[in-house]
Protein backbone atom coordinates (compact mmCIF):
# COMPACT_ATOMS: atom_id res chain seq x y z
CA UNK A 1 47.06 12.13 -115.30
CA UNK A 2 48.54 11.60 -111.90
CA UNK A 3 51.28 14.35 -112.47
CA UNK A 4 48.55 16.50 -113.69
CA UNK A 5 46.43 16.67 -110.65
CA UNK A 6 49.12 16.52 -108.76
CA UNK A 7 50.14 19.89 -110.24
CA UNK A 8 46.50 21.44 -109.99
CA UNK A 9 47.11 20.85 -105.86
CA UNK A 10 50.40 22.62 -105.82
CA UNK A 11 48.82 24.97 -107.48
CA UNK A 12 45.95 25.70 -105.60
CA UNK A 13 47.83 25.81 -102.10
CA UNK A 14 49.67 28.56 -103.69
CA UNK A 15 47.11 30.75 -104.69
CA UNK A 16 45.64 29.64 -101.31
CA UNK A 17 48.71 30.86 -99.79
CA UNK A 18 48.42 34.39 -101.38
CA UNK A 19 44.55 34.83 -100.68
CA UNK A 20 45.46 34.15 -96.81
CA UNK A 21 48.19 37.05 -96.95
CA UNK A 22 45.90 39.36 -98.57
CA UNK A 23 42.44 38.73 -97.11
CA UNK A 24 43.29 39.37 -93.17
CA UNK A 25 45.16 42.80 -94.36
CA UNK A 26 41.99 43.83 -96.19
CA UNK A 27 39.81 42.84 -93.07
CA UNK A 28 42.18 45.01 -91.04
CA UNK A 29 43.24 47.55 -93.34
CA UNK A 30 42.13 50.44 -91.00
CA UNK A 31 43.80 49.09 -87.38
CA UNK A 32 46.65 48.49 -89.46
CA UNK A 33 46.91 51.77 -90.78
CA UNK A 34 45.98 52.88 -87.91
CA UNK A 35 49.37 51.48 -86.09
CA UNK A 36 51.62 52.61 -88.69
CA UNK A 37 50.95 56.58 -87.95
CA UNK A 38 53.80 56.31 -85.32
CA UNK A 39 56.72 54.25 -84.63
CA UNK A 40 55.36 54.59 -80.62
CA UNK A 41 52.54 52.54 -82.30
CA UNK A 42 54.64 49.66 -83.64
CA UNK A 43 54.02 47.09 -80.57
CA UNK A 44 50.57 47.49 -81.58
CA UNK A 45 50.82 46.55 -85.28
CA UNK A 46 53.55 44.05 -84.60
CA UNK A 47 50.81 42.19 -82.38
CA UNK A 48 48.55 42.31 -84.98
CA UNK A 49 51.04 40.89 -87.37
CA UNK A 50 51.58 37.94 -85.78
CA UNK A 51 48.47 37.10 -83.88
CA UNK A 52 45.64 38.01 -86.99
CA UNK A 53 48.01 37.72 -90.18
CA UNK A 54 50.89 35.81 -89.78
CA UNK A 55 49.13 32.70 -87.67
CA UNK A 56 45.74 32.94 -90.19
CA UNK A 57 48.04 32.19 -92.81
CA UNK A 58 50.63 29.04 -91.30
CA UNK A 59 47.74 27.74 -89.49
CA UNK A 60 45.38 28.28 -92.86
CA UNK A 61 48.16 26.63 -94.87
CA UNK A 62 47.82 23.27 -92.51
CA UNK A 63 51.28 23.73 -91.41
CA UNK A 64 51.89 23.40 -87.48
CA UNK A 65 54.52 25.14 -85.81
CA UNK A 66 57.01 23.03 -83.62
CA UNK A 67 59.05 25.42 -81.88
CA UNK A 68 61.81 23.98 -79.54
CA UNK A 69 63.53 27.20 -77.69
CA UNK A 70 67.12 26.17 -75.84
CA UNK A 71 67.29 29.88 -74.22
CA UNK A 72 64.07 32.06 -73.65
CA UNK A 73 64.02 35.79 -75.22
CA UNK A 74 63.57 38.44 -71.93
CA UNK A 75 60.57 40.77 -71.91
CA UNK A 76 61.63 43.86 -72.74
CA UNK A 77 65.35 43.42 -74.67
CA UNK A 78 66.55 43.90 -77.65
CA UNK A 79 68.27 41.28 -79.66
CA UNK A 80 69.27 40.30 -83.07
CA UNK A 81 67.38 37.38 -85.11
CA UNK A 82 69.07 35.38 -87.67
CA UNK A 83 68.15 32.71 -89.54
CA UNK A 84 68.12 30.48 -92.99
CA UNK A 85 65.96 32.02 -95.22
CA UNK A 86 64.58 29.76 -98.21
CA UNK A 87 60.73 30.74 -97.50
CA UNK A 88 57.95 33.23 -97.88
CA UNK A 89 57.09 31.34 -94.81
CA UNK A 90 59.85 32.36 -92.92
CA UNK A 91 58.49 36.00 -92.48
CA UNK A 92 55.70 34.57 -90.93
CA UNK A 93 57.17 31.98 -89.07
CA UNK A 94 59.66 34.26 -87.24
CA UNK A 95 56.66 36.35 -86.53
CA UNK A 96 55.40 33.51 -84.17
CA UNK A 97 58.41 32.66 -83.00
CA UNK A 98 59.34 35.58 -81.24
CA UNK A 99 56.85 37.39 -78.45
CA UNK A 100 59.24 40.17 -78.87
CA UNK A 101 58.30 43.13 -80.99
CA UNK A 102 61.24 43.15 -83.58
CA UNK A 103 61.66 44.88 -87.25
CA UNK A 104 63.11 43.42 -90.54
CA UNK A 105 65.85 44.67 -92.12
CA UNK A 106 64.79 43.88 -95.60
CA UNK A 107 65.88 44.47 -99.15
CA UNK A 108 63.66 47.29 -100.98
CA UNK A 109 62.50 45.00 -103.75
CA UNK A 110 59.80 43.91 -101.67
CA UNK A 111 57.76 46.83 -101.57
CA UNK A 112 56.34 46.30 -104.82
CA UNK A 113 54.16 43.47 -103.72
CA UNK A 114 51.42 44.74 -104.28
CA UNK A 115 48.75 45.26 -100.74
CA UNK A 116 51.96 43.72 -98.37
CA UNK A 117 54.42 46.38 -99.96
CA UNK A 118 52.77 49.25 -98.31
CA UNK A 119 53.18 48.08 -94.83
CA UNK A 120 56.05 46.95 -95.26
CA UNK A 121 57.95 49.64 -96.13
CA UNK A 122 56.47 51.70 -93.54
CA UNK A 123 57.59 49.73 -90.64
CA UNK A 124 60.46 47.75 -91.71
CA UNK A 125 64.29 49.28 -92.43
CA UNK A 126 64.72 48.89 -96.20
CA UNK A 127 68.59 48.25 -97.81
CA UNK A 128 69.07 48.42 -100.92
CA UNK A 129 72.61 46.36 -101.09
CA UNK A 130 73.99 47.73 -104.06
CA UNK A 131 74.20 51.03 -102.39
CA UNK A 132 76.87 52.11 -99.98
CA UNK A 133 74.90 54.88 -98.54
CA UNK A 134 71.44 52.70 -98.18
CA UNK A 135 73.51 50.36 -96.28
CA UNK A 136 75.07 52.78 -94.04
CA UNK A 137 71.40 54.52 -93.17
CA UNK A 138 70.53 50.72 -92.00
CA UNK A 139 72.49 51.22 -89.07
CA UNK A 140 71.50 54.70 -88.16
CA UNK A 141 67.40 53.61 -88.29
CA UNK A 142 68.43 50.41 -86.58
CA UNK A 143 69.81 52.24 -83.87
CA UNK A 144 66.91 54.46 -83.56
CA UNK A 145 64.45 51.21 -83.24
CA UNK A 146 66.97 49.85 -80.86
CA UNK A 147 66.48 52.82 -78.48
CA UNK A 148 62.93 52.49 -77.93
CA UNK A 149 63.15 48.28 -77.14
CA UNK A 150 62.72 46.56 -80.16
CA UNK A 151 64.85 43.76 -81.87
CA UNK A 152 65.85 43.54 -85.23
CA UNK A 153 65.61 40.97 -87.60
CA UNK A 154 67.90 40.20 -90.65
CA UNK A 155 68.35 37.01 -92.69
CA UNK A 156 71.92 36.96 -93.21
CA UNK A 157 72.32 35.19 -96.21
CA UNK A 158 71.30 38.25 -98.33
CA UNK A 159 68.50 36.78 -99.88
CA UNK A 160 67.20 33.35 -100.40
CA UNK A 161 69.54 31.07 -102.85
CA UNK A 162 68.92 28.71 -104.84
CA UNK A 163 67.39 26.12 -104.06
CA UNK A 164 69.84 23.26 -104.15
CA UNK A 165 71.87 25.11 -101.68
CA UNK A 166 71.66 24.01 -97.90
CA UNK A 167 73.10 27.21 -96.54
CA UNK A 168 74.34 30.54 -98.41
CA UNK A 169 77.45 32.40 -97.31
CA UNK A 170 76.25 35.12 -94.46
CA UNK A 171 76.95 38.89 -94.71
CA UNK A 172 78.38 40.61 -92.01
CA UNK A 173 75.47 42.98 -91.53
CA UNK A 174 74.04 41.09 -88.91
CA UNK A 175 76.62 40.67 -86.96
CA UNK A 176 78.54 44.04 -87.05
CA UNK A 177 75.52 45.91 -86.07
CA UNK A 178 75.08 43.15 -83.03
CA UNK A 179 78.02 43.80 -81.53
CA UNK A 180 78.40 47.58 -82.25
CA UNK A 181 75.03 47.47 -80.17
CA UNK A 182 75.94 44.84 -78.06
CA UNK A 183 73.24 43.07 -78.30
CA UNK A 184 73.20 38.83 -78.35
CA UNK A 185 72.72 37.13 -81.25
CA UNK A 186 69.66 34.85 -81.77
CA UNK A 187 70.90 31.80 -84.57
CA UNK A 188 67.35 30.15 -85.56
CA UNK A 189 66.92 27.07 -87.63
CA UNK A 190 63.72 26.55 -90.04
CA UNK A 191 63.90 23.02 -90.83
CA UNK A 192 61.34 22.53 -93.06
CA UNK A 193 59.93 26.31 -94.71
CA UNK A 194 61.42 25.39 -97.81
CA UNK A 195 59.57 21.61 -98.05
CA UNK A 196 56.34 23.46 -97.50
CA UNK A 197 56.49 26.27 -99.47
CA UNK A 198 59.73 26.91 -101.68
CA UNK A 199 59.81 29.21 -104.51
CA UNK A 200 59.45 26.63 -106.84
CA UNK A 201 55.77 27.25 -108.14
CA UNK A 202 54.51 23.64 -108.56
CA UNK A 203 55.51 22.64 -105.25
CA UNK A 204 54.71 22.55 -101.55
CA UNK A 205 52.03 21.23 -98.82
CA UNK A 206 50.68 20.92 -95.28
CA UNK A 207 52.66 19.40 -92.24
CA UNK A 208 54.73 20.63 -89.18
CA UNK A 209 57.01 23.34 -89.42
CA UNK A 210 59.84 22.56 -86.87
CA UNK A 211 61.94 25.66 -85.60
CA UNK A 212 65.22 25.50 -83.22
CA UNK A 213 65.89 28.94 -81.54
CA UNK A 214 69.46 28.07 -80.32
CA UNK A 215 71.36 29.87 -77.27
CA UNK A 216 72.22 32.99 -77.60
CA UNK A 217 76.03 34.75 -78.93
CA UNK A 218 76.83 37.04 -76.63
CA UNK A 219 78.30 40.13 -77.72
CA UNK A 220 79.14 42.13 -75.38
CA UNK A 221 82.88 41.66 -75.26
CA UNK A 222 83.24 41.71 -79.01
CA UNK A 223 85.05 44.51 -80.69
CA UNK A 224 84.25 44.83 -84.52
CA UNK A 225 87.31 43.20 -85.42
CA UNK A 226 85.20 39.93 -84.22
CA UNK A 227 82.33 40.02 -86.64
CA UNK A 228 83.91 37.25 -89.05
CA UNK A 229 84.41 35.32 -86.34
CA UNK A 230 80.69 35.82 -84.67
CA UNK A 231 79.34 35.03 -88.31
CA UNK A 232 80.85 32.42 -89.23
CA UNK A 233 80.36 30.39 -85.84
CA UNK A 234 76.40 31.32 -86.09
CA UNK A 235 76.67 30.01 -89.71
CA UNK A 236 78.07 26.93 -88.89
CA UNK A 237 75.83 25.93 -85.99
CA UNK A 238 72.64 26.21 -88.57
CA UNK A 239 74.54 24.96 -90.84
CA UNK A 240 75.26 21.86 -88.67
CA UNK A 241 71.30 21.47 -87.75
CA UNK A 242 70.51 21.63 -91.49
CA UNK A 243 72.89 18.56 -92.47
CA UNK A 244 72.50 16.96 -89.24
CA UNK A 245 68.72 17.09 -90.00
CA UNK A 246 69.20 15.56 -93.39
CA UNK A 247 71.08 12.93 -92.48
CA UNK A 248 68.66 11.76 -89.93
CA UNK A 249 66.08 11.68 -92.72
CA UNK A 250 68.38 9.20 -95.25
């Protein structure tokens, strides 16, 4: 009986969850469309992103952001934002993180949720990895949002794994288009987006939501040649957080 109520609550923060992403879109369905007419528009729907959607749904879900930053992002430059991804959460979460206006590279199987779909693929670069030439037009769009001051934001890991892995193995997106921009690199740690709300259905709950935004990776130095390199030092630093974070728990 225990198990079984127990069950009803995971249940019912998750269809909590989904009425909080949908309702404030509905409520400002025309702003929103509004901001979407022009990419000189973005700065304007990214702050409504994260200030009316994004917050109404992690502070709506009971979870409170703890965000420790150990290097400040400047007003007014680009970088690139990388971090774990095992979360629905963490699109929200890196919303609030950064003050920044950035775009998500994303893959183009999102768009079919239905209501969040249509924004999103009219403001974030779609990839669709299995093809060469979708992947090569990432870069060409990137650059274009690049030019007019944005960031970009990619989760490296390709998609979220399973869920018994810590860390997944990082592409090399990321990090070639970082330093064929030179732009830094932004490693950011999401401690607990997968305790809260995983993709396990019965599963998930209120509490603090701790976030690391570690120094920067410089990049401009770096030839392409160095993109291995780059990635697998920012892998291993939030790789290091994650166990170090375990352990600390046992």
């Amino acid at each position: 009986m225990l198990l079984f109520f127990k069950n009803v609550g995971h249940a019912a923060y998750r269809i909590w969850f989904y009425i909080l992403v949908v309702v404030p879109i509905f409520v400002f369905m025309p702003f929103l469309v509004l901001a979407t007419l022009s990419e000189k528009t973005y700065p304007q729907f990214f702050w409504m992103a994260r200030n009316l959607w994004a917050r109404t749904i992690v502070y709506g879900m009971g979870c409170i952001p703890k965000i420790k930053k150990e290097q400040q992002l400047e007003k007014g430059k680009s970088y690139m934002l990388v971090a774990n991804h095992t979360s629905m959460l963490d699109i929200m979460l890196m919303l609030l993180v950064s003050k920044n206006p950035f775009v998500f590279v994303g893959k183009k199987e999102l768009v079919k949720i239905p209501v969040f779909g249509f924004f999103y693929k009219r403001v974030c670069i779609m990839v669709d990895r299995e093809d060469v030439k979708s992947r090569t037009g990432v870069y060409r769009r990137a650059q274009r949002r690049l030019d007019q001051g944005l960031s970009i934001c990619i989760f490296p890991e390709g998609g979220v794994p399973e869920e018994h892995i810590l860390l997944d193995e990082f592409k090399d997106g990321a990090f070639k288009m970082a330093i064929e921009h030179k732009i830094p690199v932004v490693p950011i740690t999401f401690y607990d987006n997968k305790k809260r709300f995983s993709f396990t259905f019965l599963s998930g709950g209120p509490g603090r939501l701790r976030v690391r935004v570690h120094r920067f990776f410089e990049t401009g130095i770096l030839g392409v040649e160095d993109k291995s390199t780059l990635r697998e030092e920012v892998r291993e630093l939030i790789l290091n957080e994650l166990e170090s974070d375990q352990g600390g728990r046992s």
